[in-house]
N, C-alpha and C. Protein backbone atom coordinates (compact mmCIF):
# COMPACT_ATOMS: atom_id res chain seq x y z
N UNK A 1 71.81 164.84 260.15
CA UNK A 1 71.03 163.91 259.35
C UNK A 1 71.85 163.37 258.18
N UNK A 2 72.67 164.25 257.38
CA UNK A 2 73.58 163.91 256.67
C UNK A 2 74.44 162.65 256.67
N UNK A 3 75.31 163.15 258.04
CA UNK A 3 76.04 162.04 258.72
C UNK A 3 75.43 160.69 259.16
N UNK A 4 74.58 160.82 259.33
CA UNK A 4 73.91 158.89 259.76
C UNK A 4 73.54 159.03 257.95
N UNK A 5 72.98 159.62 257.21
CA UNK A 5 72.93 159.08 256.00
C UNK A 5 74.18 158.31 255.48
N UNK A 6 75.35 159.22 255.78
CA UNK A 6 76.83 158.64 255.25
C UNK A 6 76.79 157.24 255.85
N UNK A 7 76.75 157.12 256.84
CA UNK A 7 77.22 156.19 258.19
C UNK A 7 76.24 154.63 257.24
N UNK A 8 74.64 154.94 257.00
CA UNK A 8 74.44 154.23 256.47
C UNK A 8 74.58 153.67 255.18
N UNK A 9 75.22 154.70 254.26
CA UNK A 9 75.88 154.17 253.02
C UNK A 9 76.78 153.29 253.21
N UNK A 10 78.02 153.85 254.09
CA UNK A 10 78.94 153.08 254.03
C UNK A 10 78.81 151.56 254.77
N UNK A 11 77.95 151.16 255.65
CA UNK A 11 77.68 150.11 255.86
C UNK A 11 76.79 149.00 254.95
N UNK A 12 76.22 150.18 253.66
CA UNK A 12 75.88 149.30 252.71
C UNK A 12 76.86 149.17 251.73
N UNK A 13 77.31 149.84 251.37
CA UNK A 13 79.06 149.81 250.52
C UNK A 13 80.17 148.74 251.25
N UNK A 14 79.76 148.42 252.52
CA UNK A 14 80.74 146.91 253.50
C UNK A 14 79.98 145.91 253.08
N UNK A 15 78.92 145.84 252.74
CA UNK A 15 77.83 144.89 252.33
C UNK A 15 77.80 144.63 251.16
N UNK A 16 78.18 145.21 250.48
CA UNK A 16 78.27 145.14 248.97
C UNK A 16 80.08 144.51 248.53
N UNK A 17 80.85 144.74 249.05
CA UNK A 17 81.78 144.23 249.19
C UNK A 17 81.83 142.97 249.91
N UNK A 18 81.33 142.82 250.41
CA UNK A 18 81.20 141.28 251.35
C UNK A 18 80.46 140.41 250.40
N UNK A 19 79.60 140.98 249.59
CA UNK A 19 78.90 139.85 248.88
C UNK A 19 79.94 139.31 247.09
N UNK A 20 81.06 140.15 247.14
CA UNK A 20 81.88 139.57 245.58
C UNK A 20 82.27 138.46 245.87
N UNK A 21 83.08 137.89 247.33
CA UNK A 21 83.46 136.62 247.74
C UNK A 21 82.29 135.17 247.06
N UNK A 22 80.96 136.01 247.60
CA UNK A 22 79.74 134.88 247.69
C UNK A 22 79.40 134.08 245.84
N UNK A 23 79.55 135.75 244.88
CA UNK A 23 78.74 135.32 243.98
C UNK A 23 79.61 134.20 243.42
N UNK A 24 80.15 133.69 243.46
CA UNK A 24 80.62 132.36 242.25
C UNK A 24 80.27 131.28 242.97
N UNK A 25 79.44 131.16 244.20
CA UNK A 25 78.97 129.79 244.87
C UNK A 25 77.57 130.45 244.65
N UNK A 26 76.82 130.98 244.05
CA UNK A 26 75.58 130.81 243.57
C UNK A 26 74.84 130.27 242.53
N UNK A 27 75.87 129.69 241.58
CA UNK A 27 75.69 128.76 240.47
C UNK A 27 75.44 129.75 239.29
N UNK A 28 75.82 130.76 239.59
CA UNK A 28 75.89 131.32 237.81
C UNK A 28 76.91 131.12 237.07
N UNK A 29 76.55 130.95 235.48
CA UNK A 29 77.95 131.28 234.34
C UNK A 29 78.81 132.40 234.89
N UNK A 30 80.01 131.73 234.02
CA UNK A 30 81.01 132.25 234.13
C UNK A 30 80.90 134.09 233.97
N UNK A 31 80.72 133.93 232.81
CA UNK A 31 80.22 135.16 232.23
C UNK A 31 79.11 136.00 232.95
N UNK A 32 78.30 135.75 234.04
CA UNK A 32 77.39 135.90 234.84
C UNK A 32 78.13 136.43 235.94
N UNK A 33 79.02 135.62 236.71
CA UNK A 33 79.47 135.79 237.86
C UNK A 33 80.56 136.88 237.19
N UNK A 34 81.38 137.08 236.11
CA UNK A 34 82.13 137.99 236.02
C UNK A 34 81.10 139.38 236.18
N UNK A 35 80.08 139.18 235.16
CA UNK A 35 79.32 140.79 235.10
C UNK A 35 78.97 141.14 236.61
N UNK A 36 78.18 140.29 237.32
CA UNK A 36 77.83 140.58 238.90
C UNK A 36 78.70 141.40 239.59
N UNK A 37 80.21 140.53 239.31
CA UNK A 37 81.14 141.19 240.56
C UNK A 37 81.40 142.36 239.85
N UNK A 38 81.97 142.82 238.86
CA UNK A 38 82.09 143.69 237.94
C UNK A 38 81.28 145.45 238.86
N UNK A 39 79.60 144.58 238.27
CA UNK A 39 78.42 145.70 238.81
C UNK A 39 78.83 146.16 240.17
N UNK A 40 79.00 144.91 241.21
CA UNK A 40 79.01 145.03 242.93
C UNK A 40 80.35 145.76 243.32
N UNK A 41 81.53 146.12 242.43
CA UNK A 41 82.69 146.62 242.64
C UNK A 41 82.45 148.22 242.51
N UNK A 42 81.65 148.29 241.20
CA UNK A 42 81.27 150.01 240.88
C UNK A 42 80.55 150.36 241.74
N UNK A 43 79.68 149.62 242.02
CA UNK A 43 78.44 150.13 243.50
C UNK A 43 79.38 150.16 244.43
N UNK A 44 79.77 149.44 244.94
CA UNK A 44 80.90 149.57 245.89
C UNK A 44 81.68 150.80 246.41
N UNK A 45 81.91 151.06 245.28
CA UNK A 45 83.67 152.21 245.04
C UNK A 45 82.13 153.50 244.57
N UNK A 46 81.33 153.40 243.86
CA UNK A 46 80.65 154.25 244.95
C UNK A 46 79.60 154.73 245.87
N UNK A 47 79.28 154.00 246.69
CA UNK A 47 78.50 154.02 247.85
C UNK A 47 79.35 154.25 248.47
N UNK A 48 80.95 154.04 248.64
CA UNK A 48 81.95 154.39 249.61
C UNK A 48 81.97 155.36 249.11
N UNK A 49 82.80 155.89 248.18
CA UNK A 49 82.33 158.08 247.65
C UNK A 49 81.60 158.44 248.13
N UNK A 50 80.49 157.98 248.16
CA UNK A 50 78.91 158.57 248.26
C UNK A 50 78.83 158.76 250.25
N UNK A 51 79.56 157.69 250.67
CA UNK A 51 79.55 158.36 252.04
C UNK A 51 80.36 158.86 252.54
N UNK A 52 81.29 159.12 252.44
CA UNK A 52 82.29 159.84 252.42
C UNK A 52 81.98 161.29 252.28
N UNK A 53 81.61 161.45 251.13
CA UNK A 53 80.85 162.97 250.78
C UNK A 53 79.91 163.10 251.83
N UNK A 54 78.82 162.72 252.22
CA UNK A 54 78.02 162.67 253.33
C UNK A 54 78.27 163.19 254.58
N UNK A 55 79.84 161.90 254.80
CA UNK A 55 80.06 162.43 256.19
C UNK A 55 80.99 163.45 256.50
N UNK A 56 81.94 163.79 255.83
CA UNK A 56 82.46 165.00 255.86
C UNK A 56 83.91 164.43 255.56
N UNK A 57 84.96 166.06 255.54
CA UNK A 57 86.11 165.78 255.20
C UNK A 57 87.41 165.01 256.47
N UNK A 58 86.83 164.88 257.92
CA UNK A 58 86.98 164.53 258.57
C UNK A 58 87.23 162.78 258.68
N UNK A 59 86.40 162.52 258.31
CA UNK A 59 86.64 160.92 258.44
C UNK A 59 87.02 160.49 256.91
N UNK A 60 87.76 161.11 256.17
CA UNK A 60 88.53 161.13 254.89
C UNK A 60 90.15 161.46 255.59
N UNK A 61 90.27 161.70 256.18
CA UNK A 61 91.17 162.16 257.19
C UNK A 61 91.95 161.26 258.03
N UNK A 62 90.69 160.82 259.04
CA UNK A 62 90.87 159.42 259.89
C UNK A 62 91.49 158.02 259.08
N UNK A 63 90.77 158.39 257.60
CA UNK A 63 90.85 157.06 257.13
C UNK A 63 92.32 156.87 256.37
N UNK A 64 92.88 158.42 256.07
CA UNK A 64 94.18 158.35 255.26
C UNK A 64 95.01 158.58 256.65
N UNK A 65 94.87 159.02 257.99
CA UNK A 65 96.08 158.74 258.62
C UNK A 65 96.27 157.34 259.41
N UNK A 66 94.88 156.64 258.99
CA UNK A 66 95.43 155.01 259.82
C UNK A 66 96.33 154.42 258.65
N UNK A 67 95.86 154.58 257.51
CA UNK A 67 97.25 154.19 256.61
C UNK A 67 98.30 154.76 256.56
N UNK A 68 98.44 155.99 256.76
CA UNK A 68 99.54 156.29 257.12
C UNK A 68 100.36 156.18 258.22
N UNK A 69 99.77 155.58 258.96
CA UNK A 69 100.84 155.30 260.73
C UNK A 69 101.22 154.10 260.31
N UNK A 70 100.52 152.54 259.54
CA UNK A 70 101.18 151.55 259.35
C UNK A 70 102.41 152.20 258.61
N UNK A 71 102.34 152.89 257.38
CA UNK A 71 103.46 152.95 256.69
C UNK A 71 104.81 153.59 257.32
N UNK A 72 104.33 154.32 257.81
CA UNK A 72 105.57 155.21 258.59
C UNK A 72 106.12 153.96 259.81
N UNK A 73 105.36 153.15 260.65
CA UNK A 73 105.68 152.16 261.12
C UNK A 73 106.65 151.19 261.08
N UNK A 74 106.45 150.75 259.74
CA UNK A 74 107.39 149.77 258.78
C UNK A 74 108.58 150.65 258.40
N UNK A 75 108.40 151.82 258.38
CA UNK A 75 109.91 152.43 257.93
C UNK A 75 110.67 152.29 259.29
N UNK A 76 110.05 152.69 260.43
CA UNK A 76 111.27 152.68 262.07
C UNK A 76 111.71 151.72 262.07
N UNK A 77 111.19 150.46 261.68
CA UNK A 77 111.98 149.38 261.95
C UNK A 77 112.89 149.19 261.30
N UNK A 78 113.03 149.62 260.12
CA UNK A 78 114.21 149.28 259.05
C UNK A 78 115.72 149.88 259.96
N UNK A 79 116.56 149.24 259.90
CA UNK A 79 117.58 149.98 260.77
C UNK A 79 118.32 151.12 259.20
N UNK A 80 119.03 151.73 259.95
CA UNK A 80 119.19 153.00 259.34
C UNK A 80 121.33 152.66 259.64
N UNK A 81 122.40 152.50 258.44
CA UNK A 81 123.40 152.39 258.34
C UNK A 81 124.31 153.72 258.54
């Protein structure tokens, strides 16, 4: 039960990130659209914590070794003297 709780955080934490693009075509001040994105970044950063914790240390895991295969990636190619 935990885990679909996570599962659904983090698809609201993708949602919440998808909407910083939007707010400056909704016609608010400057000063408006700064505070919005501001708010939607902290919700963001954590509703992603928040599922994370949820779903376990496992897909904290998944998520640091797909970054890590690009990086190690980019190093094979470099030729080596």
């Amino acid at each position: 039960m935990a885990k679909l709780a996570g599962y659904i955080i983090l698809i609201i934490s993708i949602l919440i990130w998808l909407m910083i693009p939007v707010v400056p075509f909704m016609g608010f001040s400057v000063g408006k659209i700064a505070g919005i994105t501001t708010g939607l970044i902290i919700a963001g950063e954590i509703t992603f914590y928040l599922s994370i914790f949820l779903i376990g240390k496992e897909f904290l895991v998944k998520i640091k070794n797909k970054f890590r295969r690009k990086k190690d990636a980019s190093s094979e190619i470099d030729p080596v003297d």
